[in-house]
PDB file of N, CA and C in Angstrom:
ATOM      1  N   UNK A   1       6.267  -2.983 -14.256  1.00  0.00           N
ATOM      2  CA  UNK A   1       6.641  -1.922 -13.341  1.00  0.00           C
ATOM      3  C   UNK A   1       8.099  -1.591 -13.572  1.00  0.00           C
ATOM      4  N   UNK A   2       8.440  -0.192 -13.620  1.00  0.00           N
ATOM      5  CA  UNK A   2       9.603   0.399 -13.985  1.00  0.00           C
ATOM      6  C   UNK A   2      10.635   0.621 -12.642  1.00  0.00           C
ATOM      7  N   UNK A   3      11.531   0.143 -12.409  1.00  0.00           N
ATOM      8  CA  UNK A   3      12.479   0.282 -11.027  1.00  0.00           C
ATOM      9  C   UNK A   3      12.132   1.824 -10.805  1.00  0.00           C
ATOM     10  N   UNK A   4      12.004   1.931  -9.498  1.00  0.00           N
ATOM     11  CA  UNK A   4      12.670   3.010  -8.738  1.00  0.00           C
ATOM     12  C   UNK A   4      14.117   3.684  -9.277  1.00  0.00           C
ATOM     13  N   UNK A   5      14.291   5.120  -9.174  1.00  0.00           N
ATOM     14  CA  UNK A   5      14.767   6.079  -9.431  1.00  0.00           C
ATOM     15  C   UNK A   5      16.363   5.188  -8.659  1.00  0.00           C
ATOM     16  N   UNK A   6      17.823   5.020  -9.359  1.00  0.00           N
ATOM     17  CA  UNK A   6      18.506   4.716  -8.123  1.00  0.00           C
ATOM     18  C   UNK A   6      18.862   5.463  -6.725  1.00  0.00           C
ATOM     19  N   UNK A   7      19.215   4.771  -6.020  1.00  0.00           N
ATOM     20  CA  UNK A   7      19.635   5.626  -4.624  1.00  0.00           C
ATOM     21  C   UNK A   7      17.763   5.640  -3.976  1.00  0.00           C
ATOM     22  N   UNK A   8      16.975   5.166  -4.569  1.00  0.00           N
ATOM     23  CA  UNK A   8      15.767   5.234  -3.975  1.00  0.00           C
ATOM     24  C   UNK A   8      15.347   4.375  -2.669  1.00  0.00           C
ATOM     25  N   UNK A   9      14.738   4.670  -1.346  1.00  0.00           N
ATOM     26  CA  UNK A   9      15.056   3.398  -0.481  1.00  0.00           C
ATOM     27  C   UNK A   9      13.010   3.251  -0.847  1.00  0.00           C
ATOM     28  N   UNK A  10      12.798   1.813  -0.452  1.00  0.00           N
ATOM     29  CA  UNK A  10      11.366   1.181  -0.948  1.00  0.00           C
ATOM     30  C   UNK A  10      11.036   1.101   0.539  1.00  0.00           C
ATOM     31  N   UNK A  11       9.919   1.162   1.223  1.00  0.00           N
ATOM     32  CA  UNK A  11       8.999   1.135   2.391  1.00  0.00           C
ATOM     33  C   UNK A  11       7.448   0.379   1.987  1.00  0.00           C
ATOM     34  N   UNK A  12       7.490  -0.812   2.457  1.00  0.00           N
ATOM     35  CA  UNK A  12       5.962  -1.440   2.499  1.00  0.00           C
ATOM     36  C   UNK A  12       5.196  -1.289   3.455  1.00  0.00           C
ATOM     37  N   UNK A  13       4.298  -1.626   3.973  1.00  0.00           N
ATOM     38  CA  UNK A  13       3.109  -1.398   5.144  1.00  0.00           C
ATOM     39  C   UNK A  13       3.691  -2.483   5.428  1.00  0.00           C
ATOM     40  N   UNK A  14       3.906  -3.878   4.881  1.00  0.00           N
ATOM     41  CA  UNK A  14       4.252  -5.352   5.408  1.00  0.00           C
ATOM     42  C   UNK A  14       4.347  -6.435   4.439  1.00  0.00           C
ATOM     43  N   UNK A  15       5.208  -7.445   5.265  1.00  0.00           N
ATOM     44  CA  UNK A  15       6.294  -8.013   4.528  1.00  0.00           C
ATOM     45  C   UNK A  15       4.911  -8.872   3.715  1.00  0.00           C
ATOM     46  N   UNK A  16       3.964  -9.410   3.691  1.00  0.00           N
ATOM     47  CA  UNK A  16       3.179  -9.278   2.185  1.00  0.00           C
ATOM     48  C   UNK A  16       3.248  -8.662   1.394  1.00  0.00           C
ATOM     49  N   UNK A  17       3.260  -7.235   0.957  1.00  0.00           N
ATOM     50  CA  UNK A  17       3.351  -6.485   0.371  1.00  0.00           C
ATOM     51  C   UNK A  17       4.674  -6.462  -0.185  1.00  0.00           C
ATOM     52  N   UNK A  18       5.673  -6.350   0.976  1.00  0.00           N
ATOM     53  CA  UNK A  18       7.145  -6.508  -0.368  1.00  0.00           C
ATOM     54  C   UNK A  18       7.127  -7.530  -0.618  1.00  0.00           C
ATOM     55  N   UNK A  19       6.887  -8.651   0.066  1.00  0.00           N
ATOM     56  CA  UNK A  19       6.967 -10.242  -0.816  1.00  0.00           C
ATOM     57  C   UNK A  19       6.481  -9.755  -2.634  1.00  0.00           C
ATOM     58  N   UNK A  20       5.234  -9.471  -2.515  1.00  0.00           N
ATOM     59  CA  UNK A  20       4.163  -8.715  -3.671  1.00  0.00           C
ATOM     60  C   UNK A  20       5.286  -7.725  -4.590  1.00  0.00           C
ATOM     61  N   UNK A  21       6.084  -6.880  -4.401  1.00  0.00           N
ATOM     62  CA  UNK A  21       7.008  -6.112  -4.875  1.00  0.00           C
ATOM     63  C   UNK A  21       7.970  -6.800  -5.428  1.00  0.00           C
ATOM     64  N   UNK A  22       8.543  -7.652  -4.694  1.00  0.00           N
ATOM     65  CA  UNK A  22       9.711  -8.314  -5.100  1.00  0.00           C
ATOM     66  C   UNK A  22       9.733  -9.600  -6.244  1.00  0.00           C
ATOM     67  N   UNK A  23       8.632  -9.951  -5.982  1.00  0.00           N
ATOM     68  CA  UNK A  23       7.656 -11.097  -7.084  1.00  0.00           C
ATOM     69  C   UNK A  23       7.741 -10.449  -8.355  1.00  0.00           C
ATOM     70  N   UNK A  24       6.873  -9.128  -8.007  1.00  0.00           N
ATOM     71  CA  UNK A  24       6.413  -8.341  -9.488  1.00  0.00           C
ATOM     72  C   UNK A  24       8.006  -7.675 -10.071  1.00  0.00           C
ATOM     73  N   UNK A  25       8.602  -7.571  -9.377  1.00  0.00           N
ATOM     74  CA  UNK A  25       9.782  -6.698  -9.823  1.00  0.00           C
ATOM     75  C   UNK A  25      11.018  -7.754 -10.166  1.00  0.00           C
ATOM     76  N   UNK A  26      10.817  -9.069 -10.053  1.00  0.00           N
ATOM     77  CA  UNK A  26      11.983 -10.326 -10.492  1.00  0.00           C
ATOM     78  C   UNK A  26      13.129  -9.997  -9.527  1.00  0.00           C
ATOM     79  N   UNK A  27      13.101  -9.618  -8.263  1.00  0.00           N
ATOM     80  CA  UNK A  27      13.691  -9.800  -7.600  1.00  0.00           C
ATOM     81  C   UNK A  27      14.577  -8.380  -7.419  1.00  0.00           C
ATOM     82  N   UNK A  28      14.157  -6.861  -8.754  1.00  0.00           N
ATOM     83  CA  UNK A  28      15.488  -6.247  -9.268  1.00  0.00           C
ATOM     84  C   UNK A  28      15.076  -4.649  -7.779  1.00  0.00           C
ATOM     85  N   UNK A  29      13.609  -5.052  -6.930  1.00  0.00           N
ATOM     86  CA  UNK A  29      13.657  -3.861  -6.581  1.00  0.00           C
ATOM     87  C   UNK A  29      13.211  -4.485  -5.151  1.00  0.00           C
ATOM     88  N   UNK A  30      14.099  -3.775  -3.844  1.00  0.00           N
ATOM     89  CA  UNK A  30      14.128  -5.001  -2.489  1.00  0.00           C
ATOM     90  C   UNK A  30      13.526  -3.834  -1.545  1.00  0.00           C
ATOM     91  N   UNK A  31      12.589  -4.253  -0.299  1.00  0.00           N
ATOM     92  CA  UNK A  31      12.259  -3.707   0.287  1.00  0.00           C
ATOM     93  C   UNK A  31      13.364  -3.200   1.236  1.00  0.00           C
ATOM     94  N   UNK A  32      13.117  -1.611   1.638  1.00  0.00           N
ATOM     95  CA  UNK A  32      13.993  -1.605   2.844  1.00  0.00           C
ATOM     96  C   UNK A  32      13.665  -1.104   4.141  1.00  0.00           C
ATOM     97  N   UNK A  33      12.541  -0.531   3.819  1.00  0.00           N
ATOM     98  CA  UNK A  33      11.984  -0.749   5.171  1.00  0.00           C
ATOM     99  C   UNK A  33      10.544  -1.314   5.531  1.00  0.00           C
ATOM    100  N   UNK A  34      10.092  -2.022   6.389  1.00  0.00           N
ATOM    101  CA  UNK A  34       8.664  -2.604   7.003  1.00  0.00           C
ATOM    102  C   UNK A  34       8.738  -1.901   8.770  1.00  0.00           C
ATOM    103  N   UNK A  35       7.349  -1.571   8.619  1.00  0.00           N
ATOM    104  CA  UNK A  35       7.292  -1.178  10.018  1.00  0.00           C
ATOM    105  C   UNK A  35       7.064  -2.029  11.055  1.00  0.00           C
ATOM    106  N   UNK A  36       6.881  -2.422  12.096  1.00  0.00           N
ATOM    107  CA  UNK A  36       6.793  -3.235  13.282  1.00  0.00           C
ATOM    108  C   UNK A  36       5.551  -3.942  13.354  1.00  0.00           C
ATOM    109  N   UNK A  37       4.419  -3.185  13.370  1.00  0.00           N
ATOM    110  CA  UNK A  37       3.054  -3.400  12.580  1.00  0.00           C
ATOM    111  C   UNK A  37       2.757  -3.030  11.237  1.00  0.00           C
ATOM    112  N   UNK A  38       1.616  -4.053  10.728  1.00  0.00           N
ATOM    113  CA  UNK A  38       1.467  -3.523   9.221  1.00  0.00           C
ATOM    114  C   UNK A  38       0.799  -2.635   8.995  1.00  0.00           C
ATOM    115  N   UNK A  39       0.750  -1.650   9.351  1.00  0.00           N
ATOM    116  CA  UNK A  39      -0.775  -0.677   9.242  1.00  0.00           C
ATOM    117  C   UNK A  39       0.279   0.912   8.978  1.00  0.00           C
ATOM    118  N   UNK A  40      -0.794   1.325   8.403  1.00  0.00           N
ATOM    119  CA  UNK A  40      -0.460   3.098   8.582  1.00  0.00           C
ATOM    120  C   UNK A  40      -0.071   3.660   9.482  1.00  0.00           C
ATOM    121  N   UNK A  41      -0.627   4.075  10.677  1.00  0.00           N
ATOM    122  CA  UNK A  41      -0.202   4.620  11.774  1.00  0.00           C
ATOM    123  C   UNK A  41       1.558   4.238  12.065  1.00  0.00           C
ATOM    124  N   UNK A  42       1.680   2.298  11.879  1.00  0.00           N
ATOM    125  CA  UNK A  42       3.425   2.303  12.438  1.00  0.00           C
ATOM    126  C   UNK A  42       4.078   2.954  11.052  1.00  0.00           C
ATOM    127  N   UNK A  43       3.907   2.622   9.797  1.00  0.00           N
ATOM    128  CA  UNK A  43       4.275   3.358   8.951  1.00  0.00           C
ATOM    129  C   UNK A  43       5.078   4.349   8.822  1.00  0.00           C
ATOM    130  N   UNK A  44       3.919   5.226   9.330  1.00  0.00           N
ATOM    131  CA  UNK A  44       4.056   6.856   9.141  1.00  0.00           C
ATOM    132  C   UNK A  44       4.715   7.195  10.575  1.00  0.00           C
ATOM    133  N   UNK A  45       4.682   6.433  11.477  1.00  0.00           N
ATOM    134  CA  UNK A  45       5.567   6.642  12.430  1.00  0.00           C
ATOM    135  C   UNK A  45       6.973   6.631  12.697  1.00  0.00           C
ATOM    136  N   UNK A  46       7.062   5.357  12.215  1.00  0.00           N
ATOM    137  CA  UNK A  46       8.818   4.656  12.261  1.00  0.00           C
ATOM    138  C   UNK A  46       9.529   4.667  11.200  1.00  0.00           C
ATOM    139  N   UNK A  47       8.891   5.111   9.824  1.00  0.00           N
ATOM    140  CA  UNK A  47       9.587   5.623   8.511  1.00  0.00           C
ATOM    141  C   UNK A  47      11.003   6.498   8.761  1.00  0.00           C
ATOM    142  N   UNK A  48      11.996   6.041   9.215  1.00  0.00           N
ATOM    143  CA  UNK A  48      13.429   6.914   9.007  1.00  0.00           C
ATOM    144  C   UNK A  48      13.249   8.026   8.164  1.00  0.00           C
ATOM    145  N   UNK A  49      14.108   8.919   8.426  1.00  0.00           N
ATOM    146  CA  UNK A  49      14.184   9.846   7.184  1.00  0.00           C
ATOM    147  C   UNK A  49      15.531   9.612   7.489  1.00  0.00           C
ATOM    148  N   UNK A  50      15.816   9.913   6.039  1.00  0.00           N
ATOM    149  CA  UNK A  50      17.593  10.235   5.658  1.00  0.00           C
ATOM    150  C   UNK A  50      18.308  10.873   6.165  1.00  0.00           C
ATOM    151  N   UNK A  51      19.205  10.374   6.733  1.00  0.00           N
ATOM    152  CA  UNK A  51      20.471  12.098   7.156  1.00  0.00           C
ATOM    153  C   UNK A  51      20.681  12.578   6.721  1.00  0.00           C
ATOM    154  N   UNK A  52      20.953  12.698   5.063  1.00  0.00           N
ATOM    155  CA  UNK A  52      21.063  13.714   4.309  1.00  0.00           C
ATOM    156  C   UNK A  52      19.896  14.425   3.889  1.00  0.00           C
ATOM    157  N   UNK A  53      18.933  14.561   4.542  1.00  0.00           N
ATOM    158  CA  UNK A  53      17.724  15.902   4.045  1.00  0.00           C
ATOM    159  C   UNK A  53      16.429  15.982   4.998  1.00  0.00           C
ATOM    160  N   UNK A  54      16.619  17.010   4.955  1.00  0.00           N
ATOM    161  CA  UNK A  54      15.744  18.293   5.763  1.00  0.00           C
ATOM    162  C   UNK A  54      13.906  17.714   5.501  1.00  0.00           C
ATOM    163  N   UNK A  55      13.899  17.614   4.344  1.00  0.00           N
ATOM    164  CA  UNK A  55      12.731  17.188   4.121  1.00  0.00           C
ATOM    165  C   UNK A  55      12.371  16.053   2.832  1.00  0.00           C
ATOM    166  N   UNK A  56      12.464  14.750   3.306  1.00  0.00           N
ATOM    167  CA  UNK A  56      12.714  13.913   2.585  1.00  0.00           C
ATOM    168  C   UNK A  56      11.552  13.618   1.514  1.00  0.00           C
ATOM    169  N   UNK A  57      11.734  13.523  -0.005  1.00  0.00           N
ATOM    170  CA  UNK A  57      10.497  13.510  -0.875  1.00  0.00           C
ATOM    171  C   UNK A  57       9.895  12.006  -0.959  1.00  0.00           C
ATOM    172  N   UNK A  58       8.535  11.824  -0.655  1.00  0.00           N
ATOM    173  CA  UNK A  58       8.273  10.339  -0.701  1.00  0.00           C
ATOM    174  C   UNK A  58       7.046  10.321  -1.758  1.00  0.00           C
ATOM    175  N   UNK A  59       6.867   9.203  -2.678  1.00  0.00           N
ATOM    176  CA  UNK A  59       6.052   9.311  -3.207  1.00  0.00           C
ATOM    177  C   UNK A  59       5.040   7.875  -2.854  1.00  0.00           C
ATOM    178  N   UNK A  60       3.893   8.170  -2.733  1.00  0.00           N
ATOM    179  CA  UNK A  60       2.681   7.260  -1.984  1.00  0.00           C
ATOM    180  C   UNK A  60       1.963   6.880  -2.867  1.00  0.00           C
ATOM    181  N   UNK A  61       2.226   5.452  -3.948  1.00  0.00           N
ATOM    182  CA  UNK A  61       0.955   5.443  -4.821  1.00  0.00           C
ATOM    183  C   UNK A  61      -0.255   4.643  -3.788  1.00  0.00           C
ATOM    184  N   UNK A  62      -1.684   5.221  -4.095  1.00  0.00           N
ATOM    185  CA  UNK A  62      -2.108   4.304  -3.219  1.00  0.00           C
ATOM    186  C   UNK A  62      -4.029   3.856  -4.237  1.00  0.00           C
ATOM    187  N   UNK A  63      -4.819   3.394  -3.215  1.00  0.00           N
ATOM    188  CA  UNK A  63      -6.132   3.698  -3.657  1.00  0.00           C
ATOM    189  C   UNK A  63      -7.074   5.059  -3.942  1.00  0.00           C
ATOM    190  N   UNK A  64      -7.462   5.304  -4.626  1.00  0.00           N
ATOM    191  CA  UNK A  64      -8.096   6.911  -4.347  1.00  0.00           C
ATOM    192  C   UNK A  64      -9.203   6.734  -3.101  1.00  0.00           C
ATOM    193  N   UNK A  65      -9.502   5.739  -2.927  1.00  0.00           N
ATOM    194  CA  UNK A  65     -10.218   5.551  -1.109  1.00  0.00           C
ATOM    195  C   UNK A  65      -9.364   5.504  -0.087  1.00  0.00           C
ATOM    196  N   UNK A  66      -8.036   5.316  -0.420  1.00  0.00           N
ATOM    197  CA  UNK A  66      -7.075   4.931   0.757  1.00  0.00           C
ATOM    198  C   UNK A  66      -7.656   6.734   1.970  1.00  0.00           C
ATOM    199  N   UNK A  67      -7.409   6.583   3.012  1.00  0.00           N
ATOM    200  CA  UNK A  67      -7.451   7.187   4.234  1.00  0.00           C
ATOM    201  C   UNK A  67      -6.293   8.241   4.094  1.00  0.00           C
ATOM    202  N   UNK A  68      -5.656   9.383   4.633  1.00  0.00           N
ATOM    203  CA  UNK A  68      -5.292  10.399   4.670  1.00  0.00           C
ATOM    204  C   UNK A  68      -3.989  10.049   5.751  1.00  0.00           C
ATOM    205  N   UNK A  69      -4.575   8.846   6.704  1.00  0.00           N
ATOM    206  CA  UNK A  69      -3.471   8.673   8.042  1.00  0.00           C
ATOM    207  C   UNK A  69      -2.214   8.721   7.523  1.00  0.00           C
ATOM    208  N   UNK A  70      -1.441   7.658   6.602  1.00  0.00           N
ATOM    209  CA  UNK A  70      -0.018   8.306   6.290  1.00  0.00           C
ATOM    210  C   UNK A  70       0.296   9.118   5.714  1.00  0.00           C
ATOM    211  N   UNK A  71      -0.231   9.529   4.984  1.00  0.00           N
ATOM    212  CA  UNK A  71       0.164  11.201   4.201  1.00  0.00           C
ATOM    213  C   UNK A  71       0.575  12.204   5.333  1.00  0.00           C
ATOM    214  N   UNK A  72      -0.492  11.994   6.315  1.00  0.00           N
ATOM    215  CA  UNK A  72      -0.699  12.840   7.609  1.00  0.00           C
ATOM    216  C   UNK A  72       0.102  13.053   8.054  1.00  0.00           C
ATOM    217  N   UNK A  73       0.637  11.571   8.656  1.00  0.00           N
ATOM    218  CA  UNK A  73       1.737  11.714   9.875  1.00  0.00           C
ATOM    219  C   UNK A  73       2.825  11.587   9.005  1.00  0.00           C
ATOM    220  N   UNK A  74       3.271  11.546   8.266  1.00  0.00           N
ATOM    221  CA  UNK A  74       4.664  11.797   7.164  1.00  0.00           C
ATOM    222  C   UNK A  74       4.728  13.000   7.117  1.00  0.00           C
ATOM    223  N   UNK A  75       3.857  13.552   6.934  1.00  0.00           N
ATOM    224  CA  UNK A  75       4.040  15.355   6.718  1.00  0.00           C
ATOM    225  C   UNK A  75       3.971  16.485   7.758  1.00  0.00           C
ATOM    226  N   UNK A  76       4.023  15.514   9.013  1.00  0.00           N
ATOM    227  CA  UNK A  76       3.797  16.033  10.260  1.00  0.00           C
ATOM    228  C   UNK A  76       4.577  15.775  11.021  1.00  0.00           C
ATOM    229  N   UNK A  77       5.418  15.051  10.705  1.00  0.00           N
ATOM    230  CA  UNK A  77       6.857  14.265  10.408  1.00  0.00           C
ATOM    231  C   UNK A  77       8.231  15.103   9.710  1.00  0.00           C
ATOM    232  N   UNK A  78       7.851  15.738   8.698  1.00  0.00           N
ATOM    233  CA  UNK A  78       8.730  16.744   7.976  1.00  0.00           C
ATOM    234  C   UNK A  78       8.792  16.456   6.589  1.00  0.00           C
ATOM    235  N   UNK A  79       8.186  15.137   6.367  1.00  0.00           N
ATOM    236  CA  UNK A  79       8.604  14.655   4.499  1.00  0.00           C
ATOM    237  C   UNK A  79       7.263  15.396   3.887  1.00  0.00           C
ATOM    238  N   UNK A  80       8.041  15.397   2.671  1.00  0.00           N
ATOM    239  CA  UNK A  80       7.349  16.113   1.522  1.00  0.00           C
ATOM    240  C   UNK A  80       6.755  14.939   0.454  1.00  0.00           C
ATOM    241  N   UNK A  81       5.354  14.877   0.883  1.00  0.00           N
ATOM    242  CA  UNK A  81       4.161  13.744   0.617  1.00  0.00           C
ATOM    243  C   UNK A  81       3.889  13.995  -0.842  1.00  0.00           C
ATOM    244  N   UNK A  82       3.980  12.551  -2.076  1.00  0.00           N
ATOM    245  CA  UNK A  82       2.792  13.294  -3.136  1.00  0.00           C
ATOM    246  C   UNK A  82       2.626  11.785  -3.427  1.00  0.00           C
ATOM    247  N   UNK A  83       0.793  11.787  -3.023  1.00  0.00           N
ATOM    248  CA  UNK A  83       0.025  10.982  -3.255  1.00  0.00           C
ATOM    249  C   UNK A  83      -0.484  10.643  -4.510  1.00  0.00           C
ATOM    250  N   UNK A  84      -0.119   9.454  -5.007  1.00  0.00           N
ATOM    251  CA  UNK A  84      -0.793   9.510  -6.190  1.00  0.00           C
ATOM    252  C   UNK A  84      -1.296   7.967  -6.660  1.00  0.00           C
ATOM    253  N   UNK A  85      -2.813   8.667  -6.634  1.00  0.00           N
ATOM    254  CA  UNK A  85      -4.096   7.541  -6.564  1.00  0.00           C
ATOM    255  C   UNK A  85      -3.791   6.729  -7.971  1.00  0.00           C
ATOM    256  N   UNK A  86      -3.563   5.204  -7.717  1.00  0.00           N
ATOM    257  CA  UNK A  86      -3.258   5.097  -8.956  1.00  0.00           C
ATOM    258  C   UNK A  86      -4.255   3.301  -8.825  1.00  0.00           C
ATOM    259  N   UNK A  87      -4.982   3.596  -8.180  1.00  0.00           N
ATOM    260  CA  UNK A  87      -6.143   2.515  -8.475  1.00  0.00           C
ATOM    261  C   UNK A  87      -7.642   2.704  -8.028  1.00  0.00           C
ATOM    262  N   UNK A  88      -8.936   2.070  -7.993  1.00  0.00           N
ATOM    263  CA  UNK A  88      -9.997   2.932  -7.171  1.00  0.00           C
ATOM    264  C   UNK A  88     -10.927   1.193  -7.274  1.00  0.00           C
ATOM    265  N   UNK A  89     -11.613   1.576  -5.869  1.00  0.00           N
ATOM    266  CA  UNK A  89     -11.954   0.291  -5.614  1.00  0.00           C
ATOM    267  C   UNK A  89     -14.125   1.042  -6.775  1.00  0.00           C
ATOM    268  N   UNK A  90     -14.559  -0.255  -6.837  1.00  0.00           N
ATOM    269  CA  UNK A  90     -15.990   0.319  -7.332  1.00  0.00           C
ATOM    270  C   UNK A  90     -16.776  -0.994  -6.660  1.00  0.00           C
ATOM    271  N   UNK A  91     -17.780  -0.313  -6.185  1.00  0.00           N
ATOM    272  CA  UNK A  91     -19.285  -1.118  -5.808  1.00  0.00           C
ATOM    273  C   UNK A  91     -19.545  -1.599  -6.696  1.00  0.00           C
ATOM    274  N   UNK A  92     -20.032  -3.402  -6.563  1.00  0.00           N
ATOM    275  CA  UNK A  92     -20.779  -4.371  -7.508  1.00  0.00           C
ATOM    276  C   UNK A  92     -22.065  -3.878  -6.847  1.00  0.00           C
ATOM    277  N   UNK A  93     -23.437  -3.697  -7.457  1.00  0.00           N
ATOM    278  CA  UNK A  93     -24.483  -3.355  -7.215  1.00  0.00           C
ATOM    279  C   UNK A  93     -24.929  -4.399  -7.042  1.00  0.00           C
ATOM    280  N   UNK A  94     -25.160  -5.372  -8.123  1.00  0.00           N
ATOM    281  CA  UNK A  94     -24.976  -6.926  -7.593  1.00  0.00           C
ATOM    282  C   UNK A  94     -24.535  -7.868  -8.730  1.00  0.00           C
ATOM    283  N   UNK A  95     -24.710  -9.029  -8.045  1.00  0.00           N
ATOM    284  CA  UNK A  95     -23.819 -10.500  -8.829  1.00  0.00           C
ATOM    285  C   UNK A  95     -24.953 -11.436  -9.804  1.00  0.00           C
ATOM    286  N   UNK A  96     -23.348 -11.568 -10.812  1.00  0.00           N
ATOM    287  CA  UNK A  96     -23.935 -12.252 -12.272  1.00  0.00           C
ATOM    288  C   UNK A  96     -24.631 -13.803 -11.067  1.00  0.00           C
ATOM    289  N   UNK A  97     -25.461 -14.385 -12.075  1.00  0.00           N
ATOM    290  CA  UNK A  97     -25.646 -15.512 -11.392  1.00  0.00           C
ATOM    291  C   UNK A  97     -24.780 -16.829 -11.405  1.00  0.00           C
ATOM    292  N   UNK A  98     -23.598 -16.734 -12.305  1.00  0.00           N
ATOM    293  CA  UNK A  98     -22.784 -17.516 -11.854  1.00  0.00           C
ATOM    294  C   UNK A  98     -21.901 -17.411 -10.938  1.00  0.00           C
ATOM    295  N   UNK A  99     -21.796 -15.907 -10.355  1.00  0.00           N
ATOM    296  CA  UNK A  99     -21.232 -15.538  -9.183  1.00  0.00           C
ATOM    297  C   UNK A  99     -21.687 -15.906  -7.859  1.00  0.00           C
ATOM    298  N   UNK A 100     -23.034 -15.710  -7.738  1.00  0.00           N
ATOM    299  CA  UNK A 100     -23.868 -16.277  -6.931  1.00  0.00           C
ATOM    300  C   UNK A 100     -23.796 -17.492  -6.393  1.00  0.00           C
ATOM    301  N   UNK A 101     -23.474 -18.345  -7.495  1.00  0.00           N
ATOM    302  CA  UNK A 101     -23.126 -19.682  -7.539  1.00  0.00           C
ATOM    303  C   UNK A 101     -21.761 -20.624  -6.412  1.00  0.00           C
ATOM    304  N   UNK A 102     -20.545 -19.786  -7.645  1.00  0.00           N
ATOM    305  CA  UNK A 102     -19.371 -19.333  -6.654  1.00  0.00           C
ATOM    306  C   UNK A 102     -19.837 -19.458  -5.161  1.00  0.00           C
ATOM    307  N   UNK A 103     -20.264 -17.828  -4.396  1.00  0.00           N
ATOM    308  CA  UNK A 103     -20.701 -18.191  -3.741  1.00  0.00           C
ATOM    309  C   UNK A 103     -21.391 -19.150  -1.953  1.00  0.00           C
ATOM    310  N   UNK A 104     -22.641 -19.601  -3.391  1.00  0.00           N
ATOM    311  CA  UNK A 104     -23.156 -20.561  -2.577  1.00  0.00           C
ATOM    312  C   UNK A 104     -22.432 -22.026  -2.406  1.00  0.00           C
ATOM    313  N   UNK A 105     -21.637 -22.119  -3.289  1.00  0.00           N
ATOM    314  CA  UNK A 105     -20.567 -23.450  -3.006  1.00  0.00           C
ATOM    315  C   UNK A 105     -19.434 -22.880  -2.279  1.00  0.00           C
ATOM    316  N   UNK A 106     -19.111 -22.208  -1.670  1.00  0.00           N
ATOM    317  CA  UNK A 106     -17.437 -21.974  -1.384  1.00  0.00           C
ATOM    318  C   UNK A 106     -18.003 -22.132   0.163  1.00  0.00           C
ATOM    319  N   UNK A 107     -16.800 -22.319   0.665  1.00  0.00           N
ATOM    320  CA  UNK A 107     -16.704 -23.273   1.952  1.00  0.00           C
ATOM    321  C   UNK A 107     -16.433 -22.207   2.974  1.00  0.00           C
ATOM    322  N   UNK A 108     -15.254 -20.776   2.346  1.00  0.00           N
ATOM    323  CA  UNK A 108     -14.901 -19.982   2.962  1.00  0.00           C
ATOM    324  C   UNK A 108     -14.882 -18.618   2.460  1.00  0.00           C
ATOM    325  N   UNK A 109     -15.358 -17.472   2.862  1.00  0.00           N
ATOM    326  CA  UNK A 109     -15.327 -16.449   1.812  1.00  0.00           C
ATOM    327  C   UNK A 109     -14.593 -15.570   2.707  1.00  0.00           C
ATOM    328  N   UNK A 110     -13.331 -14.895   2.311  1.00  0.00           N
ATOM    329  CA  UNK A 110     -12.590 -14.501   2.720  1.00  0.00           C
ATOM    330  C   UNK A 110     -12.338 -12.706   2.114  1.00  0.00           C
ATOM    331  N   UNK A 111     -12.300 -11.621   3.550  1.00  0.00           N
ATOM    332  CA  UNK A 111     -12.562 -10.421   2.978  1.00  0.00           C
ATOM    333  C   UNK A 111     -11.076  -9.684   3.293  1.00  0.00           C
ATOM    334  N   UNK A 112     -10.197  -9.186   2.395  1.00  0.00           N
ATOM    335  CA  UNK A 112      -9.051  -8.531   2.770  1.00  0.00           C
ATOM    336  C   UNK A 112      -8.846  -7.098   2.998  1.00  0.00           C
ATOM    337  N   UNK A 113     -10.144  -6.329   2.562  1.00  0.00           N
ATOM    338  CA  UNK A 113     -10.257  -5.004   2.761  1.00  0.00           C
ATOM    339  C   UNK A 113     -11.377  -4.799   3.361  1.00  0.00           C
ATOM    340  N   UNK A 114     -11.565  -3.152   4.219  1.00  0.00           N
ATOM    341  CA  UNK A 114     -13.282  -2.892   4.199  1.00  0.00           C
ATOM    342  C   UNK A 114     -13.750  -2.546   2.828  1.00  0.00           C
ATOM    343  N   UNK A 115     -13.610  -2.198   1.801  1.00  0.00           N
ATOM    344  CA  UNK A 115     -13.794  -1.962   0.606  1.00  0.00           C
ATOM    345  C   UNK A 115     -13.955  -3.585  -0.254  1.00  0.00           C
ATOM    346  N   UNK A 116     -13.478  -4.011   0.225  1.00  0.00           N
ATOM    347  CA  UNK A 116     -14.346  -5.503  -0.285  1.00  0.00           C
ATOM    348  C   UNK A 116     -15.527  -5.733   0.048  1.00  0.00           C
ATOM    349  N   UNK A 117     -15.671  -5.598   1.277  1.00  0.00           N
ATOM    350  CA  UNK A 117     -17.101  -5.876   2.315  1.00  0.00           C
ATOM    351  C   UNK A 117     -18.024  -5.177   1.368  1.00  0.00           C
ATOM    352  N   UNK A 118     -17.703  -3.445   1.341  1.00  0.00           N
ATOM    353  CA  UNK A 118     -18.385  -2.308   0.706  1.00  0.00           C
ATOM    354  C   UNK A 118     -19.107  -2.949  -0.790  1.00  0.00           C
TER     355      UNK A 118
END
């Protein structure tokens, strides 16, 4: 991953996520803002905009399933949104049988998205 543009400020959903940033980036690119809750809605709510501009440009890489909510309220907000889908979740129709396996031995199966469930 290529640093941010300088003078760029970084915004996560939550401090997992910049933990996740700051890991992948060797430390060279720091979160600066997290919202209060981790979710979209505080996000797109409590996202500062800059004092210096009218309409601040943000760029959103996200899932091409991701939901519309922060784009929404960012742009309803005054910033100038550009989304760009840069992963996509896909349906297993179903599992190899050593997956199966997996599985039937694991103690705990743990789901981090609804798109996992899916």
């Amino acid at each position: 991953m290529s640093a941010p543009g300088r003078g760029s400020a970084i915004a996560c959903v939550g401090s997992g996520t910049a933990k996740v940033l700051e890991l992948k980036t060797g430390g060279t690119v720091i979160t600066t803002f997290v919202p209060s809750v981790a979710d979209a809605v505080h996000l797109g709510s409590e996202l500062p905009k800059p004092l210096n501009s009218t309409a601040p440009r943000v760029l959103y890489p996200c899932s091409s399933r991701a939901k519309t909510a922060l784009q929404d309220l960012l742009r309803r907000r005054g910033f100038d949104v550009l989304r760009l889908d840069t992963y996509g979740t896909e349906c297993v129709e179903a599992l190899a049988p050593e997956q199966k396996q997996l599985v039937a031995r694991a103690g705990l199966l743990v789901f981090a998205s609804p798109s996992a469930v899916r």
